[in-house]
Protein backbone atom coordinates (compact mmCIF):
# COMPACT_ATOMS: atom_id res chain seq x y z
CA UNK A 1 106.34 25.71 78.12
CA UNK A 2 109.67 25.90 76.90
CA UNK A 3 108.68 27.02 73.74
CA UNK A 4 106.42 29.57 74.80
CA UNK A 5 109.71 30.66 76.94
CA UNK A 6 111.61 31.30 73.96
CA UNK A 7 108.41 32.87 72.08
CA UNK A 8 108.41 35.32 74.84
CA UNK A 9 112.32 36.18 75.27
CA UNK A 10 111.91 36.60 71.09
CA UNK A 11 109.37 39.08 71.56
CA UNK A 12 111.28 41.11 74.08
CA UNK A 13 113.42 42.22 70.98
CA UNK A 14 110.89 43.53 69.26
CA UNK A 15 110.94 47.34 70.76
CA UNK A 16 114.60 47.29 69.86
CA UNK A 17 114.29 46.04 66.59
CA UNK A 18 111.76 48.68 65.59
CA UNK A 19 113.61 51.60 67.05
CA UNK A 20 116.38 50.55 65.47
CA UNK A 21 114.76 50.60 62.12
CA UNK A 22 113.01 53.63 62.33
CA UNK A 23 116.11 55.36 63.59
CA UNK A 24 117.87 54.19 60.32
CA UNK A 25 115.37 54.97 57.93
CA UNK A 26 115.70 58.47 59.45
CA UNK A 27 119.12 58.70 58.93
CA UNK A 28 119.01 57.47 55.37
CA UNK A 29 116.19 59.40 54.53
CA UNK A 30 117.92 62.76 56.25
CA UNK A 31 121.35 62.16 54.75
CA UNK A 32 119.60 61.15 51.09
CA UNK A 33 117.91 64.87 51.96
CA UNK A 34 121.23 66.91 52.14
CA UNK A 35 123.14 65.06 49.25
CA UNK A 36 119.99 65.55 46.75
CA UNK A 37 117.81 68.81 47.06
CA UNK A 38 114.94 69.70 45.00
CA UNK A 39 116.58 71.85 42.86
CA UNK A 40 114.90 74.72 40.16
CA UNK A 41 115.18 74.06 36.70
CA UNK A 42 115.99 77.18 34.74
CA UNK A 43 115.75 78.57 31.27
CA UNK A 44 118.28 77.65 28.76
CA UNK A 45 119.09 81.47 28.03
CA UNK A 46 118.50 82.32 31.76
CA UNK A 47 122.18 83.56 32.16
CA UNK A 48 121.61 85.76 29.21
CA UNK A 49 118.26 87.31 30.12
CA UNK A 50 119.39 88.23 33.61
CA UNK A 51 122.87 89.44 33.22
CA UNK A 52 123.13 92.98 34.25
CA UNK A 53 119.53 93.41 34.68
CA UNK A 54 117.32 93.98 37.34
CA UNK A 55 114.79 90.35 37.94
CA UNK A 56 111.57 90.52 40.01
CA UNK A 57 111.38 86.58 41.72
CA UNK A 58 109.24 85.24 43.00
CA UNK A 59 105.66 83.01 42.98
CA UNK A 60 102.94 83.39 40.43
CA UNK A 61 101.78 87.05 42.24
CA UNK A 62 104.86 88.27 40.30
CA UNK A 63 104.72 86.84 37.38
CA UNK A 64 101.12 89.04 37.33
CA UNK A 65 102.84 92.06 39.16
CA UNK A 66 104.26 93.80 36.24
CA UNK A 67 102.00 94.65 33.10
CA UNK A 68 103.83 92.88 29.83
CA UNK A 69 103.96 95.98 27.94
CA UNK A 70 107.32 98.62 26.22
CA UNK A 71 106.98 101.29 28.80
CA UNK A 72 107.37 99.09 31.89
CA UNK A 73 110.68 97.39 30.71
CA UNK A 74 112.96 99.51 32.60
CA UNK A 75 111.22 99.84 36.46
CA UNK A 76 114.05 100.02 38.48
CA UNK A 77 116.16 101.76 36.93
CA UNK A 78 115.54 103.38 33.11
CA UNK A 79 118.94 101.84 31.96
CA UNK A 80 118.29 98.48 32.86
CA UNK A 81 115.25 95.89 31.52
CA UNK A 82 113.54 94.32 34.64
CA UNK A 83 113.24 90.55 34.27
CA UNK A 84 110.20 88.69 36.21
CA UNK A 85 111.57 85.20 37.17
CA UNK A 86 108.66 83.36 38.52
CA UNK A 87 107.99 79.88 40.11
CA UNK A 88 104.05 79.22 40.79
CA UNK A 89 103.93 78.56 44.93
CA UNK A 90 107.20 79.57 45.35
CA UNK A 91 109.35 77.76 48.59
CA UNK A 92 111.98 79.30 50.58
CA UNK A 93 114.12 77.19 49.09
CA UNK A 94 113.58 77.59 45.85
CA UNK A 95 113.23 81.53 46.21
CA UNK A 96 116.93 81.56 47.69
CA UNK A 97 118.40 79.02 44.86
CA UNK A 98 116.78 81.21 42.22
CA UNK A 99 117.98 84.54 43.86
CA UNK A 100 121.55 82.85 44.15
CA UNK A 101 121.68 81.90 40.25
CA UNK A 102 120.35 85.42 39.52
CA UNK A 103 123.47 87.00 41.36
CA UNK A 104 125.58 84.31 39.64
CA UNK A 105 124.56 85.28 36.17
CA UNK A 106 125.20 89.21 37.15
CA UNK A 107 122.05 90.77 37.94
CA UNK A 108 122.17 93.97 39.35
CA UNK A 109 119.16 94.70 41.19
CA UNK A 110 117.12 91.53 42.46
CA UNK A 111 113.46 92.19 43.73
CA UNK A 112 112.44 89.31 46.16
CA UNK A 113 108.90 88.64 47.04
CA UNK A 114 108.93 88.28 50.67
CA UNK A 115 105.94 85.32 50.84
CA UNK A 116 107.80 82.60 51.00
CA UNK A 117 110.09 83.80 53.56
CA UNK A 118 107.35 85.26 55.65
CA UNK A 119 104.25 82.62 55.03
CA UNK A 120 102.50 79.76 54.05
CA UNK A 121 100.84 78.69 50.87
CA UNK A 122 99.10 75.92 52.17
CA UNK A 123 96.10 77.56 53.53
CA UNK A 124 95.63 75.65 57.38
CA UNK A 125 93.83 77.68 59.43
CA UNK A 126 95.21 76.82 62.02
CA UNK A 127 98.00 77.76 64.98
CA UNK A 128 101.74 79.39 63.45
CA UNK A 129 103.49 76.12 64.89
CA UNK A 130 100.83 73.62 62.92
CA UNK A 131 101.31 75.54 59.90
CA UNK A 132 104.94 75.58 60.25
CA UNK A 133 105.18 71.83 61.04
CA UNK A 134 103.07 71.45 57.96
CA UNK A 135 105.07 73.43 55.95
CA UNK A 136 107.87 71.53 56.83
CA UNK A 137 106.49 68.06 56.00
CA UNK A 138 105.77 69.56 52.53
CA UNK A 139 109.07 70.36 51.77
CA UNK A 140 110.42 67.37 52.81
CA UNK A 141 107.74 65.68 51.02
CA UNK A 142 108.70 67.34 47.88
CA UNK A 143 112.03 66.79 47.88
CA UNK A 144 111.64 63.00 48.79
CA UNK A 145 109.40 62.71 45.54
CA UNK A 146 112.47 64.43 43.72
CA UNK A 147 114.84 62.17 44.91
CA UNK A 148 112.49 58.27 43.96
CA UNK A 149 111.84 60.10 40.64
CA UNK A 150 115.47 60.76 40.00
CA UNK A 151 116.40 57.17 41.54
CA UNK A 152 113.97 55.55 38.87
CA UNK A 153 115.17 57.68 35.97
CA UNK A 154 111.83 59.56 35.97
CA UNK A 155 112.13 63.80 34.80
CA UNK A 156 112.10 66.57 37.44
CA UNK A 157 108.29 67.68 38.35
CA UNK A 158 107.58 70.27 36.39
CA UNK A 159 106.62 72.89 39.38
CA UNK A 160 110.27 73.14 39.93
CA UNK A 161 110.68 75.21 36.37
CA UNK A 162 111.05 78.64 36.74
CA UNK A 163 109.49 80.90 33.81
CA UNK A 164 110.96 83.85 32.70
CA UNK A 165 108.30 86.87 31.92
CA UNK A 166 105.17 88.40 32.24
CA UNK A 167 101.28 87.01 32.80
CA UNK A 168 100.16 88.67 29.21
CA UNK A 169 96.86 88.91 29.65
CA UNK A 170 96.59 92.41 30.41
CA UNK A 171 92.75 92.43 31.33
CA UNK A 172 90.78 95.62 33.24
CA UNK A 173 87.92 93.46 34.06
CA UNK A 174 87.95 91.12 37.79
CA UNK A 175 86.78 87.99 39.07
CA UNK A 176 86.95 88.35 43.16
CA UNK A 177 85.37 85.55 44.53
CA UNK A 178 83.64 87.13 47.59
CA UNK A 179 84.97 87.28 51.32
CA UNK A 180 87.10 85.14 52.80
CA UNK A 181 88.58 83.87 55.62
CA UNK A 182 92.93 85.43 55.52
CA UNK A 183 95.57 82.62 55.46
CA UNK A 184 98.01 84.63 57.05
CA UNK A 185 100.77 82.98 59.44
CA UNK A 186 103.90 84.78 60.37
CA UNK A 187 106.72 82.49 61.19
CA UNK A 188 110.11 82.89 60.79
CA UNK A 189 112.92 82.03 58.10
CA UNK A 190 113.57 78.09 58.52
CA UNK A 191 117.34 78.21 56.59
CA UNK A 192 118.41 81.46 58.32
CA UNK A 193 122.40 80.54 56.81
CA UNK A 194 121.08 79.87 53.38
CA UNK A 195 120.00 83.15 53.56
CA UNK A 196 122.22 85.26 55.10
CA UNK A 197 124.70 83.12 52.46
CA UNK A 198 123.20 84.41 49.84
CA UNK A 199 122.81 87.61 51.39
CA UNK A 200 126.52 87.81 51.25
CA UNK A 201 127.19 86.58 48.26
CA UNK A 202 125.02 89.34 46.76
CA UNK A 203 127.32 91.88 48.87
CA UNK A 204 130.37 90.59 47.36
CA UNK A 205 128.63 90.69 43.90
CA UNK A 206 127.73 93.75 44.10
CA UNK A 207 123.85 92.63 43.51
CA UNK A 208 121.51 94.86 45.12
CA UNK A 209 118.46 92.77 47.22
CA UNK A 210 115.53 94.50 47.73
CA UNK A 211 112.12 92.80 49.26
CA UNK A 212 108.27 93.73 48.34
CA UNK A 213 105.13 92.25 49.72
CA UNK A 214 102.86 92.11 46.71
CA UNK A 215 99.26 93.94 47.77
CA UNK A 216 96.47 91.73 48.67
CA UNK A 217 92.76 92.83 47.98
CA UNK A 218 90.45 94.18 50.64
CA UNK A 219 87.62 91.79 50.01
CA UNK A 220 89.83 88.90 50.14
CA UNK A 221 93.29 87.97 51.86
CA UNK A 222 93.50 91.51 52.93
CA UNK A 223 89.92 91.32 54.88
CA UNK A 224 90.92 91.04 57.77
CA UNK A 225 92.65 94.27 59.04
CA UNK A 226 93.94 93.03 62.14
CA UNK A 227 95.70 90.01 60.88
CA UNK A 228 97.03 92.47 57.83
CA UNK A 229 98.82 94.34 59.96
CA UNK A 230 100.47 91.74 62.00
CA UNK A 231 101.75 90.20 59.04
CA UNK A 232 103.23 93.70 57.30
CA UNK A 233 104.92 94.42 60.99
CA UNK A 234 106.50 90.69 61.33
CA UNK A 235 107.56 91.13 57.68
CA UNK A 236 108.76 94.55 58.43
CA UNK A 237 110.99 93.45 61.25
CA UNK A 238 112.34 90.41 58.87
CA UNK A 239 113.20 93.26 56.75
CA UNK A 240 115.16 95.22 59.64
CA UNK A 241 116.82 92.21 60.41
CA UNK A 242 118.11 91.67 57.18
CA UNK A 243 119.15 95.45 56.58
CA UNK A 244 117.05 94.92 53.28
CA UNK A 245 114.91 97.82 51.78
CA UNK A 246 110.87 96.83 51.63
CA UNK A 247 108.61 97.85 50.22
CA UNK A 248 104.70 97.22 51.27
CA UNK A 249 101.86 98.63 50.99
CA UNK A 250 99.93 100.84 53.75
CA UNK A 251 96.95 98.61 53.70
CA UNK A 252 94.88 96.12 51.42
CA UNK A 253 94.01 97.46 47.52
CA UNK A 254 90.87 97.82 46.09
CA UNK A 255 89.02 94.69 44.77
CA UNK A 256 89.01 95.98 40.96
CA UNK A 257 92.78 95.88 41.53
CA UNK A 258 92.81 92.21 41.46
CA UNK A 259 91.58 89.07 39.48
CA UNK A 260 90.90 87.10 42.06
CA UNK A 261 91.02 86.82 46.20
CA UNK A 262 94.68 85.98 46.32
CA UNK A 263 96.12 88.99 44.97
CA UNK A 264 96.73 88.37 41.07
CA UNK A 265 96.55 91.66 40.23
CA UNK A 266 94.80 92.87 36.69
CA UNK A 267 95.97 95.42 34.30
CA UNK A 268 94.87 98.48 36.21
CA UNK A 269 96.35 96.97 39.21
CA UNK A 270 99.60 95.89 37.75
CA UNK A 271 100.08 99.51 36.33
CA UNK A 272 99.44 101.43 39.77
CA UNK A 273 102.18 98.46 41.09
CA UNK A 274 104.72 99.03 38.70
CA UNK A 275 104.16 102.98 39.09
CA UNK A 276 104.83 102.89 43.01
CA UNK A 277 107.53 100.22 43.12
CA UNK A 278 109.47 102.12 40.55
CA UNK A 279 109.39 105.46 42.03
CA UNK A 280 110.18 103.38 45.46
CA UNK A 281 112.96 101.75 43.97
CA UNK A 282 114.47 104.44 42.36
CA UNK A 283 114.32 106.78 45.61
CA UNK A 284 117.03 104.11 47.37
């Protein structure tokens, strides 16, 4: 009896001692968090290519937004070569950091595709606050994978490195792969200081920030019409928020725009982009 007394007042810890844990495991995992982000690796020559020119950024839908040929060097502005800085699946995170080393090497203009700010990559279909939970969980997932692989001596994940140019194969043809369901779910900017930091350091700069929502194709994220136009009017007001110029498109392209349903867009659609963002950007 007496031990089973002492069994039992043992056990009465137990609730504690697991709060307690889990509580500091959050803490060290939170603080390791803040002290080691997952950063973007750049180009060697990245300070070179981008200073004083104008840089599309953004995921891979930019690095296929421009076509890679003389005459569509100089889109903003006829002066100045346009750069495409790209990152496949772009973050938030990662869009800002790359934005804020473009100002810092002296671009003029900077571009900024809007996804990341204004959507998910991961596909749920599912409610705006599941998505955005899962969203979240990715990140942090991410970065915690940066941090063990930098605590073991391992090299940076390569989908951090950020490529500088154009998708060169400059085909007519497509490949859309039927209807499908739109992954569209508006939420709003999780690190509203990071950006309204670098927002003002592109002020002080003197770096000009402009947003576009690359097109999507009728027969496939731009399907469904309804949803399309909820997500251009929340990314629209993000825009107004901001004070940033945008440009979108009135509605979903043609499918012989596009290579495929996600809006990778082919050489006839990369020359009818590069046409209207230019005479956009140059009418500011």
């Amino acid at each position: 009896m007496q031990r089973f007394a002492k069994s039992k007042s043992a056990a009465g810890w137990m609730p504690a001692v697991w709060t307690a844990s889990i509580a500091i495991a959050f803490v060290v995992i939170w603080t390791t968090l803040q002290e080691s982000p997952d950063t973007i690796t750049l180009p060697t020559d990245f300070d070179i290519q981008v200073a004083r020119s104008d840089v599309l950024v953004g995921s891979s839908l930019s690095w296929a937004a421009l076509p890679d040929e003389d005459r569509y060097r100089r889109i903003v502005h006829p002066g100045r070569r346009t750069r495409v800085a790209s990152l496949d699946g772009i973050s938030e995170a990662h869009s800002l950091q790359l934005v804020q080393a473009a100002i810092a090497a002296g671009a003029t203009t900077v571009l900024l595709e809007v996804n990341a700010l204004a959507h998910e990559y991961n596909g749920l279909r599912n409610h705006p606050v599941a998505t955005t939970v899962a969203g979240i969980m990715a990140e942090t997932g991410k970065r915690l994978t940066s941090v063990a692989r930098a605590a073991v001596g391992l090299p940076a994940v390569e989908h951090t490195r950020v490529r500088i140019g154009r998708h060169s194969l400059n085909r007519r043809e497509f490949a859309l792969a039927g209807p499908v369901e739109p992954e569209l779910f508006p939420r709003a900017v999780w690190d509203t200081s990071a950006l309204e930091k670098t927002l003002a350091d592109a002020r002080r700069r003197d770096t000009r920030i402009l947003l576009f929502w690359p097109p999507l194709p009728e027969g496939g994220f731009g399907r469904d019409r309804d949803r399309y136009r909820a997500m251009s009017d929340h990314i629209k007001r993000l825009a107004n928020r901001y004070a940033l110029p945008l440009w979108v498109a009135d509605g979903p392209w043609p499918d012989e725009l596009f290579m495929d349903k996600f809006g990778h867009l082919n050489l006839q659609g990369r020359q009818r982009f590069a046409g209207e963002i230019a005479a956009w950007a140059r009418s500011l």
